[in-house]
C-alpha atoms as a PDB file:
ATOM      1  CA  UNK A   1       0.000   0.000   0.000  1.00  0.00           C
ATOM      2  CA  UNK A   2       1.171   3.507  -0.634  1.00  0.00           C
ATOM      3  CA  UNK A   3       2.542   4.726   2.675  1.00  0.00           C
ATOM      4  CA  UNK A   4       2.755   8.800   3.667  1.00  0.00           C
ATOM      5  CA  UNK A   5       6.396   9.018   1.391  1.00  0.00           C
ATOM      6  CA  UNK A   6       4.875   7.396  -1.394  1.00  0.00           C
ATOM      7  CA  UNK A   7       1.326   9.671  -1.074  1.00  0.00           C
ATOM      8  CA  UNK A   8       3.356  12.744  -0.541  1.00  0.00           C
ATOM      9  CA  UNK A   9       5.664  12.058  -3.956  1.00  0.00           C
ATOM     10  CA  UNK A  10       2.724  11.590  -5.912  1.00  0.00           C
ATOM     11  CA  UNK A  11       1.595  14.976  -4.675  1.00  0.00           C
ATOM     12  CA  UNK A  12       4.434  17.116  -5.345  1.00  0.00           C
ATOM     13  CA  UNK A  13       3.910  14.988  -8.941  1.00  0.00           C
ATOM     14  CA  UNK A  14       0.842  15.922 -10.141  1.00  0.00           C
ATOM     15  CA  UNK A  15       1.034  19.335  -8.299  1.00  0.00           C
ATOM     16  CA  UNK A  16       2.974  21.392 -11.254  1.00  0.00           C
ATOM     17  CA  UNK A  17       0.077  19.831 -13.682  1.00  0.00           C
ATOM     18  CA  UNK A  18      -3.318  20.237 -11.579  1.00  0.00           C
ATOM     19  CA  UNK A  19      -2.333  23.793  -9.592  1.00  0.00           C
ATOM     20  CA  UNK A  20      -4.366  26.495 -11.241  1.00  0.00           C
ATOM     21  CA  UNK A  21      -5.834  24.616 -13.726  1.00  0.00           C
ATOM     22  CA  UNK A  22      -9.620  23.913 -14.173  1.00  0.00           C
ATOM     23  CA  UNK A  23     -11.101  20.313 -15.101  1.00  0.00           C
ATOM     24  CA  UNK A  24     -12.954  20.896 -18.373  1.00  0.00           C
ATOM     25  CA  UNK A  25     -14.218  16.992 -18.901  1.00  0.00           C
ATOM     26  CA  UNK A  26     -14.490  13.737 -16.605  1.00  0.00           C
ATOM     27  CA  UNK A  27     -14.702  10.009 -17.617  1.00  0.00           C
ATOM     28  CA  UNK A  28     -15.698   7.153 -15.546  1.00  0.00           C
ATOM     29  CA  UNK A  29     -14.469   4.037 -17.271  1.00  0.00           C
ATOM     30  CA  UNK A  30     -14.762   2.024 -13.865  1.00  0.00           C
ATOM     31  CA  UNK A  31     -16.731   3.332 -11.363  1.00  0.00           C
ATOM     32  CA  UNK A  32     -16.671  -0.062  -8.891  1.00  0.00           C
ATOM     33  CA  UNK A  33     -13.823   1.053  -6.651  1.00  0.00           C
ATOM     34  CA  UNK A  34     -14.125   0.731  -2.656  1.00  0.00           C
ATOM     35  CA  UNK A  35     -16.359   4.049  -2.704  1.00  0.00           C
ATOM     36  CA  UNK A  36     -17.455   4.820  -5.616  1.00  0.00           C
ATOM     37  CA  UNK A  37     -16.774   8.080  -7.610  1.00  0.00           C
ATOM     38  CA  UNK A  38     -19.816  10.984  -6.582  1.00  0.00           C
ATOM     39  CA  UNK A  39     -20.477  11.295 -10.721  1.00  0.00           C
ATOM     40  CA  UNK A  40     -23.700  13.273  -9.157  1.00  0.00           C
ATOM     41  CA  UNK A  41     -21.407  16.012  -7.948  1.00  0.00           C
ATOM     42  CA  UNK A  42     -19.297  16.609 -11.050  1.00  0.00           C
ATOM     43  CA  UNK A  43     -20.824  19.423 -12.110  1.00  0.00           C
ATOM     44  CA  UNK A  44     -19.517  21.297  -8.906  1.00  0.00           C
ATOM     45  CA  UNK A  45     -15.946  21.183 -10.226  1.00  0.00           C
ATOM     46  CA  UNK A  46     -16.190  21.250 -13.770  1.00  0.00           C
ATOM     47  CA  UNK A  47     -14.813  24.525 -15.078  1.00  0.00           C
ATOM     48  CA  UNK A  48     -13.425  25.409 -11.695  1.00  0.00           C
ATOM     49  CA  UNK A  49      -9.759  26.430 -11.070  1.00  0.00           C
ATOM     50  CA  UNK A  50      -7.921  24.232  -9.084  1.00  0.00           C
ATOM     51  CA  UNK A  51      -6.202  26.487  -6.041  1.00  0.00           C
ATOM     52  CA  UNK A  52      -4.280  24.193  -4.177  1.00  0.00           C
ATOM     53  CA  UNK A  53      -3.264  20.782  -3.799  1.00  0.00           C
ATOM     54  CA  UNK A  54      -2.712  18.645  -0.272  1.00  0.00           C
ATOM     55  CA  UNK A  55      -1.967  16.260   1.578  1.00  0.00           C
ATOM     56  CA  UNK A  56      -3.667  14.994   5.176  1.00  0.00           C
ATOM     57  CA  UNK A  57      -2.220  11.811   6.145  1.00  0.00           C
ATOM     58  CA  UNK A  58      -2.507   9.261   2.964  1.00  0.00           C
ATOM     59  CA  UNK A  59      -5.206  11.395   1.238  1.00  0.00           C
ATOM     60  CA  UNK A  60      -4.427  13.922  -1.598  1.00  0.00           C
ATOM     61  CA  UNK A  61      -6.652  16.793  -1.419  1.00  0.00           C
ATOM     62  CA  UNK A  62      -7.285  19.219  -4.774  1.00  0.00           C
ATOM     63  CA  UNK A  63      -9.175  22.650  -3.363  1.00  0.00           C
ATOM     64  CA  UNK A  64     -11.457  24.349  -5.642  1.00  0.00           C
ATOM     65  CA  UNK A  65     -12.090  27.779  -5.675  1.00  0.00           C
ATOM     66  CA  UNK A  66     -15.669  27.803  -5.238  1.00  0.00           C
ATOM     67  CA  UNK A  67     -15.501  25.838  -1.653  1.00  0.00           C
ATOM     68  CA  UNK A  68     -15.251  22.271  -3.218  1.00  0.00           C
ATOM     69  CA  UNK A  69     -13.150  19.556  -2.829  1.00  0.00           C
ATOM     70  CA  UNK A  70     -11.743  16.216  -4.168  1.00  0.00           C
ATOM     71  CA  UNK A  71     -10.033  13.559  -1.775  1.00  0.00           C
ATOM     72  CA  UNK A  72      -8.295  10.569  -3.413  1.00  0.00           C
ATOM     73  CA  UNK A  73      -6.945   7.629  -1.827  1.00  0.00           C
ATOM     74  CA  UNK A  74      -4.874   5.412  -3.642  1.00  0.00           C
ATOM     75  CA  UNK A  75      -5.858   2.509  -1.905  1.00  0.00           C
ATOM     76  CA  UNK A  76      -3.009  -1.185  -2.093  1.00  0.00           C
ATOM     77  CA  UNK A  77      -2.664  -0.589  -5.948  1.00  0.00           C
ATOM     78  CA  UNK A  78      -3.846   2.756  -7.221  1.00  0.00           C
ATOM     79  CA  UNK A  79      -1.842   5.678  -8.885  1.00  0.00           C
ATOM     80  CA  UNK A  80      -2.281   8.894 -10.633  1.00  0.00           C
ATOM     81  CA  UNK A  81      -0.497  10.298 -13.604  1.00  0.00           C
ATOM     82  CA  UNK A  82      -0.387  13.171 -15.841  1.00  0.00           C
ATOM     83  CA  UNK A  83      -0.101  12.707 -19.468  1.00  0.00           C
ATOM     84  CA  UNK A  84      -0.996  14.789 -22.681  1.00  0.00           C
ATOM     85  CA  UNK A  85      -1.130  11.929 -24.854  1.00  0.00           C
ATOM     86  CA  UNK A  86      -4.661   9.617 -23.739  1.00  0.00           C
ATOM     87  CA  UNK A  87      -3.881   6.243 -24.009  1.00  0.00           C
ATOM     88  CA  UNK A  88      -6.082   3.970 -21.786  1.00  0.00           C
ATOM     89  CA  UNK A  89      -4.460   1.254 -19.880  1.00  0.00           C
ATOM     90  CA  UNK A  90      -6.384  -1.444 -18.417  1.00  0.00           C
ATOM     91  CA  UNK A  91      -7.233  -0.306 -14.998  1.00  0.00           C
ATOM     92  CA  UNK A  92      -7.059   3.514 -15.935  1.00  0.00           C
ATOM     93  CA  UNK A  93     -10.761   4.362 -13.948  1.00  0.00           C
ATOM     94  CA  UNK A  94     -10.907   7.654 -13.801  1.00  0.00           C
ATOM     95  CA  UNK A  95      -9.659  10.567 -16.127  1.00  0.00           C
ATOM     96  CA  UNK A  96      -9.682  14.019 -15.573  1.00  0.00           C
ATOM     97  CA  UNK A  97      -9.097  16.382 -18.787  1.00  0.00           C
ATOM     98  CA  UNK A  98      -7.603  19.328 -17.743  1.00  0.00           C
ATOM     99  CA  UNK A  99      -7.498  22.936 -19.427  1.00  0.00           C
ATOM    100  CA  UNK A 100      -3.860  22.569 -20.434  1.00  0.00           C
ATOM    101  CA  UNK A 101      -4.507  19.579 -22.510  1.00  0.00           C
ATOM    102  CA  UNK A 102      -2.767  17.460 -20.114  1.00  0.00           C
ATOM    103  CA  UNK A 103      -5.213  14.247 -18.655  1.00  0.00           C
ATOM    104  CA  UNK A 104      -4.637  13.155 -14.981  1.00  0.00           C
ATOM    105  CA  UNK A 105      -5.681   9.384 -15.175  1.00  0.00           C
ATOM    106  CA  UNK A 106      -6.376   7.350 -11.858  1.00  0.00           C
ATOM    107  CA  UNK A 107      -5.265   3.645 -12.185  1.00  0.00           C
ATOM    108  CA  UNK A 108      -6.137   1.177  -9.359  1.00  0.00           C
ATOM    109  CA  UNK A 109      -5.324  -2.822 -10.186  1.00  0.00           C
ATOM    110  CA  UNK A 110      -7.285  -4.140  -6.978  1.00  0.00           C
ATOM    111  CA  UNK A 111      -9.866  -0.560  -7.031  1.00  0.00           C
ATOM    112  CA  UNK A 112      -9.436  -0.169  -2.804  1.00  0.00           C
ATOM    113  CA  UNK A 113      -9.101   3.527  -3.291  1.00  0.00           C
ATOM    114  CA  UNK A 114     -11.371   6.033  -3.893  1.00  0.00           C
ATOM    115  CA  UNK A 115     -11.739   9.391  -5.556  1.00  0.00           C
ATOM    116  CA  UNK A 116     -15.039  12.005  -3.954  1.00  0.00           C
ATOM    117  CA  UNK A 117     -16.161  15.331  -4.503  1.00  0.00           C
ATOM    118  CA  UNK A 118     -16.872  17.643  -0.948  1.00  0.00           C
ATOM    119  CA  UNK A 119     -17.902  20.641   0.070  1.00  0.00           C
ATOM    120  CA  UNK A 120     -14.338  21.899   1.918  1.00  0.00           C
ATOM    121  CA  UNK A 121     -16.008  23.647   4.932  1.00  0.00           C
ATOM    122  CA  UNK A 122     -17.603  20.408   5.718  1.00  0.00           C
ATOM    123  CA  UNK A 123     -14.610  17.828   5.471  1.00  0.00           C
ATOM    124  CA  UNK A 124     -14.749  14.457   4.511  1.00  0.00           C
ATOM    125  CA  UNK A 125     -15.524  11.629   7.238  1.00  0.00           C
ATOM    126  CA  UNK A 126     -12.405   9.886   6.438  1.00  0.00           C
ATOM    127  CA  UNK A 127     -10.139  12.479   7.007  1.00  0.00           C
ATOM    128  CA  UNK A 128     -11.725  13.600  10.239  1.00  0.00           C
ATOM    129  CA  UNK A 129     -11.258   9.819  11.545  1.00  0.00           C
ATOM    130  CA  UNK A 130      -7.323  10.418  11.542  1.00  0.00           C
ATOM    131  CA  UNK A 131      -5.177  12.182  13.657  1.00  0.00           C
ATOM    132  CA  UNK A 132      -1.948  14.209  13.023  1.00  0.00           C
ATOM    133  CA  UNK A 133       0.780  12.880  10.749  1.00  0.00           C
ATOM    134  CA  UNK A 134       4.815  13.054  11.989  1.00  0.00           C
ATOM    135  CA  UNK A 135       4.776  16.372  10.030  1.00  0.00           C
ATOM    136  CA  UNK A 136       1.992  18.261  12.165  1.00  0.00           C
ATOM    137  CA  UNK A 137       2.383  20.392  14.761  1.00  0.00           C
ATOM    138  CA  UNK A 138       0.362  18.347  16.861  1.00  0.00           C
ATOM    139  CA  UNK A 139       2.427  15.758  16.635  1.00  0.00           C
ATOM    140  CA  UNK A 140       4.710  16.209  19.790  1.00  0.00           C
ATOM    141  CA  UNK A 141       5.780  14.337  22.493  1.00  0.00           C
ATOM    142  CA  UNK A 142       3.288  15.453  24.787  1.00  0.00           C
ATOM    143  CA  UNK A 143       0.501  14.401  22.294  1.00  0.00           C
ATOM    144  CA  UNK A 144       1.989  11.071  21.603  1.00  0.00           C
ATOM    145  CA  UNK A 145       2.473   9.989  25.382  1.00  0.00           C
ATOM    146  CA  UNK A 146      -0.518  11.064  26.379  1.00  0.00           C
ATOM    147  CA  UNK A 147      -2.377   8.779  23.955  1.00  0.00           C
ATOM    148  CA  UNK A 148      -0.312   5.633  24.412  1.00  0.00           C
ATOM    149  CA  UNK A 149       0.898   5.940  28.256  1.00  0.00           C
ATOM    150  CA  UNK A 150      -2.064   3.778  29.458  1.00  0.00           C
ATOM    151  CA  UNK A 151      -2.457   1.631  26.069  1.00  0.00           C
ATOM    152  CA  UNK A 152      -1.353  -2.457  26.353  1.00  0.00           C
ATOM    153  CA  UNK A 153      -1.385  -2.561  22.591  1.00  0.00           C
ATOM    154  CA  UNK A 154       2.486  -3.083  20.988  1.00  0.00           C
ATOM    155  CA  UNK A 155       4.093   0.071  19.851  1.00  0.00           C
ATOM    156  CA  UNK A 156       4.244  -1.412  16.284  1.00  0.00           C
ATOM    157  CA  UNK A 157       0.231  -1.602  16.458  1.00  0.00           C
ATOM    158  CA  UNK A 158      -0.180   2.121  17.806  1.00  0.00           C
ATOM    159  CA  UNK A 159       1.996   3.136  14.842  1.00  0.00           C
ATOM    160  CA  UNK A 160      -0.037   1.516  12.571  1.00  0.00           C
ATOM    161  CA  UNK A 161      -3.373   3.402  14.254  1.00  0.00           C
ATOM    162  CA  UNK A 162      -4.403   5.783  11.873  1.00  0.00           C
ATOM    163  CA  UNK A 163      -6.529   7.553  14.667  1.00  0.00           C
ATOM    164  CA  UNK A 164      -3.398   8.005  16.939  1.00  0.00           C
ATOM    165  CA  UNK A 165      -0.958   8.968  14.308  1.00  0.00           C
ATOM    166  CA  UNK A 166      -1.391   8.896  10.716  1.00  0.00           C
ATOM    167  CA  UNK A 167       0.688   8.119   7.878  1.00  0.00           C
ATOM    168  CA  UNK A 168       3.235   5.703   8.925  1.00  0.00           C
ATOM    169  CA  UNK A 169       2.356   2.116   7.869  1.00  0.00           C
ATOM    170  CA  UNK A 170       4.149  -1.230   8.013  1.00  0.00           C
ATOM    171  CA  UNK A 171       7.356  -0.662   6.242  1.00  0.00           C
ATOM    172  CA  UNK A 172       8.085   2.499   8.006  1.00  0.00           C
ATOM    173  CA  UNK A 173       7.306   1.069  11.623  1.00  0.00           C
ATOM    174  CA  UNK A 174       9.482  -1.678  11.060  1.00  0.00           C
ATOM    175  CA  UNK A 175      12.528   0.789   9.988  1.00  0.00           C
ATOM    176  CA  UNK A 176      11.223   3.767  12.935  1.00  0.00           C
ATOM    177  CA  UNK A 177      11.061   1.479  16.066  1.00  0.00           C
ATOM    178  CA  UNK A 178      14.791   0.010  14.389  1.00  0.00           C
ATOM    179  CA  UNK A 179      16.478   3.270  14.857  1.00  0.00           C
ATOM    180  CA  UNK A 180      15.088   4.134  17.986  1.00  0.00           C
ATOM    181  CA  UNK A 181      16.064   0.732  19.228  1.00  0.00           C
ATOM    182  CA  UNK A 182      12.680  -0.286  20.751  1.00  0.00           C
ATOM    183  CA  UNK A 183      10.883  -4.018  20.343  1.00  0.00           C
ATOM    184  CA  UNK A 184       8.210  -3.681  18.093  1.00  0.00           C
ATOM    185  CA  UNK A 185       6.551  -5.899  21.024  1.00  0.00           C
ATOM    186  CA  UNK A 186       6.823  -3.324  23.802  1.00  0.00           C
ATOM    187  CA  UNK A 187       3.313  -2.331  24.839  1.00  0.00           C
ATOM    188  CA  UNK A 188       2.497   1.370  24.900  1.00  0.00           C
ATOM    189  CA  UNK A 189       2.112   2.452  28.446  1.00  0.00           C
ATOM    190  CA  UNK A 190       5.787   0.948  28.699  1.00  0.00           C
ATOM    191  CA  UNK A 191       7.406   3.423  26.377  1.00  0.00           C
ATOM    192  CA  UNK A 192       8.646   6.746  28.132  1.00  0.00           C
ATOM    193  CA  UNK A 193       7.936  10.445  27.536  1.00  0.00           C
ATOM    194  CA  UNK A 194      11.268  10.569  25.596  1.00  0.00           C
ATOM    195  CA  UNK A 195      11.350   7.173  23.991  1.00  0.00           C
ATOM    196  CA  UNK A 196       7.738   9.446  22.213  1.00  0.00           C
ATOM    197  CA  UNK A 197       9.820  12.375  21.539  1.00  0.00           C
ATOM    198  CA  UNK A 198      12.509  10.027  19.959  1.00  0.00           C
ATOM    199  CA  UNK A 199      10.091   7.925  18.032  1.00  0.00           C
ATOM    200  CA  UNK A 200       8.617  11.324  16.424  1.00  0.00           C
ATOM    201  CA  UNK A 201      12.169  12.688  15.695  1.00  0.00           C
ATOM    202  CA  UNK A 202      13.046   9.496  13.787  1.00  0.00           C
ATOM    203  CA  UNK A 203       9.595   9.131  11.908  1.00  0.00           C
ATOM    204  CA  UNK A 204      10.539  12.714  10.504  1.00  0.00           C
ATOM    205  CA  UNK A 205      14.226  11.816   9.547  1.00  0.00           C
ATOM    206  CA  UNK A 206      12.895   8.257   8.195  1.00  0.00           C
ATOM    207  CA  UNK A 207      10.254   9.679   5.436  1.00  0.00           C
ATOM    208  CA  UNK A 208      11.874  12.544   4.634  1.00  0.00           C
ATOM    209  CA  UNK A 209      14.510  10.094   3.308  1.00  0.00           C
ATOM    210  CA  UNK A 210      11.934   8.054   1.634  1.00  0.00           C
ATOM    211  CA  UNK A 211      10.144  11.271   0.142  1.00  0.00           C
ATOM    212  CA  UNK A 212      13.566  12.390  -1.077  1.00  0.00           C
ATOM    213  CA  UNK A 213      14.148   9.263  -2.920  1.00  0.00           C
ATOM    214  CA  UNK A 214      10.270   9.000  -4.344  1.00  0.00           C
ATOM    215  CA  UNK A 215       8.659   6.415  -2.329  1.00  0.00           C
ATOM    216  CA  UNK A 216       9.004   2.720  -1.183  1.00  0.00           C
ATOM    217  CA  UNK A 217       8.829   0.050  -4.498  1.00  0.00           C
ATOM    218  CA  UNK A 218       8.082  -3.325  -3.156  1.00  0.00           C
ATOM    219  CA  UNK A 219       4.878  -4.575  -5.623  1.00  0.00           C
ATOM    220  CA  UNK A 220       2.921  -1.697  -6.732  1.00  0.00           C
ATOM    221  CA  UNK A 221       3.688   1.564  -6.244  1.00  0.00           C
ATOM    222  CA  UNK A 222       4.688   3.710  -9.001  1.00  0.00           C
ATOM    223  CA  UNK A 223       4.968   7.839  -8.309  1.00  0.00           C
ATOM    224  CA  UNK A 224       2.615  10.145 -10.579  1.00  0.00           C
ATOM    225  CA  UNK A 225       5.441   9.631 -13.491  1.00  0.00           C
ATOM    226  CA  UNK A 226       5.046   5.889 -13.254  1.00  0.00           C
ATOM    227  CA  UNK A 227       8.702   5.427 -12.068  1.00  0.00           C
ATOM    228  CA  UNK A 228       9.368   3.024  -9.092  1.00  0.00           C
ATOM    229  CA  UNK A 229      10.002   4.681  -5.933  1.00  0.00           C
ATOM    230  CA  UNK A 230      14.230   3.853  -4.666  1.00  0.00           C
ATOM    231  CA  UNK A 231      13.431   3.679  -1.160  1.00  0.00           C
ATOM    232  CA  UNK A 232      14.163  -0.146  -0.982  1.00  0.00           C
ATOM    233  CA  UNK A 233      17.702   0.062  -0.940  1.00  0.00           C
ATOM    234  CA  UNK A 234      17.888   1.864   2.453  1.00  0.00           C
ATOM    235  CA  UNK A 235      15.294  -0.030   4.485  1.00  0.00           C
ATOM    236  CA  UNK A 236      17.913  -0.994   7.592  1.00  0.00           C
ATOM    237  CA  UNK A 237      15.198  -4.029   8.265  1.00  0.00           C
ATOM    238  CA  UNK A 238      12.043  -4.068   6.488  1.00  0.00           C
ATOM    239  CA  UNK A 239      12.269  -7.306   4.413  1.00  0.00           C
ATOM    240  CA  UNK A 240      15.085  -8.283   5.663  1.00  0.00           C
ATOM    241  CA  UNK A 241      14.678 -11.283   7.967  1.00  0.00           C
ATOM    242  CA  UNK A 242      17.426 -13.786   8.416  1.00  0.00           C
ATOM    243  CA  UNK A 243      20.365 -11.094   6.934  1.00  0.00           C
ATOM    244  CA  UNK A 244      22.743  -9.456   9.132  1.00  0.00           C
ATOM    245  CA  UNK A 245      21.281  -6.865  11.544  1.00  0.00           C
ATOM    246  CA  UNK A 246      23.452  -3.193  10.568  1.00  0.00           C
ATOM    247  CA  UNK A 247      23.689  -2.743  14.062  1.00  0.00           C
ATOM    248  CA  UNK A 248      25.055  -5.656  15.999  1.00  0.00           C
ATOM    249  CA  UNK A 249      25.534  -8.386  13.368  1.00  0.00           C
ATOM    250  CA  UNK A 250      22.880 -10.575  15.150  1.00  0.00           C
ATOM    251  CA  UNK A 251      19.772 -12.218  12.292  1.00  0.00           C
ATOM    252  CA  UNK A 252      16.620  -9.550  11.581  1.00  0.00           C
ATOM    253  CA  UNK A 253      13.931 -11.399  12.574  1.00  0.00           C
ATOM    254  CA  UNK A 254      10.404 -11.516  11.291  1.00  0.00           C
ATOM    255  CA  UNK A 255       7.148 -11.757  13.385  1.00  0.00           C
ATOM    256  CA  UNK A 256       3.164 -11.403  12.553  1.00  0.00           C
ATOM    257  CA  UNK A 257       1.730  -8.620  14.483  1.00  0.00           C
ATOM    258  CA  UNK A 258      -2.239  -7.732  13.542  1.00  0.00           C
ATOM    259  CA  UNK A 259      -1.811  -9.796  10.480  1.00  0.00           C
ATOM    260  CA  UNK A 260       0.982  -7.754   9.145  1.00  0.00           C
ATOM    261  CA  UNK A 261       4.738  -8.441   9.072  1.00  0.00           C
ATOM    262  CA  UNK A 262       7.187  -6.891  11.355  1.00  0.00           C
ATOM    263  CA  UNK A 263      11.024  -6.743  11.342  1.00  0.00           C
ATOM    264  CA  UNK A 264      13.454  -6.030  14.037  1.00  0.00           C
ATOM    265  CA  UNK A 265      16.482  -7.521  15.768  1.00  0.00           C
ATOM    266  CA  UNK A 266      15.973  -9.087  19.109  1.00  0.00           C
ATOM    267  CA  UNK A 267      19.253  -8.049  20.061  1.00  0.00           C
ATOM    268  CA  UNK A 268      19.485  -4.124  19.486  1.00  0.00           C
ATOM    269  CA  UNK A 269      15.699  -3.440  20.181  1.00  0.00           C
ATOM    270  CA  UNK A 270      14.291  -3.852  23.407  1.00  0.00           C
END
């Protein structure tokens, strides 16, 4: 699944293309995606400049000038991109034609994401259900404790909890608790005020790497040019079981937490 890096690359993509520009035409090739497409409230953005484009947690967010919105989430497989010449691939769903000439096209092999149209002063019920990314302000020490300091779930499941802090997701988890050498199997009311303020400093360092070099690759994920994300070759642990930890030498080791894998040495993280 595309993770907050991976979300924030696409983006910065498709910003230069979309910013300022008004969507003159939409086509619905495949409208059976997890939620499907509002077609009803089309006409509220059609002919509408485009004012700014964001991100909250692992949704992009386009802002109209007349007080309207579109969210996207890309879902396990989906992607946009931006291309002047239309050629339809086989899960292209979606296409915007934009006044340039250019056509943002939304591809999604598995269709778990979802593109809808909003009225921006009244938010979208999935964004409202998270809480602050790494990035936010309200992302602090203070805040993070203060959620987890009475919690018995693992630290690698709070990470993962969208509604505690957003954004993170497996692979990152696995490679945040590594360099803050904490088990991925500590519960949360276990982990100190400045174990929180450590874990926060690292998520920051961790996907601004990953954002620098375009995202995570490991199955689907291509950025809004269709080029693999390089990510991959720094993960420290993240697919990495039975290889040399980069720390101490000792095996990585690899664990199912909540149905999802988990890395982490058993030596260096406790």
């Amino acid at each position: 699944m595309p993770e907050l890096p991976e979300v924030e690359t696409t983006k910065r993509g498709v910003e230069p293309y979309v910013k300022n520009e008004t969507i003159k035409k939409i086509l619905v090739r495949n409208n059976k995606l997890r939620i499907p497409f509002n077609k009803n409230l089309a006409k509220k953005i059609i002919n509408v400049d485009i004012k700014e484009i964001k991100r909250r947690a692992k949704y992009i967010i386009f802002e109209f000038v007349n007080g309207y919105s579109v969210v996207i989430h890309l879902g396990m497989t989906g992607n946009l991109r931006v291309s002047k010449k239309i050629k339809y691939l086989k899960h292209d769903h979606i296409i915007f034609y934009l006044s340039s000439g250019n056509v943002l096209i939304y591809n999604d092999v598995r269709r778990f994401g979802l593109i809808q149209i909003y009225k921006t002063k009244e938010s979208y019920f999935l964004l409202d259900n998270n809480g602050p990314d790494p990035f936010e302000k309200e992302a602090n020490a203070d805040y993070l404790f203060s959620r987890i300091k009475n919690s018995t779930a693992s630290i690698k499941s709070i990470l993962l909890n969208h509604k505690i802090i957003s954004g993170i997701g497996n692979i990152y988890a696995s490679e945040i608790l590594f360099a803050t050498n904490i088990s991925p199997t500590r519960i949360g009311k276990k982990i100190s005020y400045d174990e929180c303020k450590n874990i926060l400093i690292e998520s920051k360092k961790i996907l601004r790497k990953a954002i620098k070099a375009g995202g995570t690759t490991l199955n689907d994920y291509f950025n809004a040019e269709s080029k693999p994300g390089y990510f991959k070759i720094q993960l420290k642990v993240y697919g990495r079981d039975g290889e040399k930890c980069k720390s101490c030498k000792s095996n990585i080791s690899k664990i199912t937490q909540s149905n999802r894998s988990t890395y982490y040495c058993k030596e260096s993280q406790n």
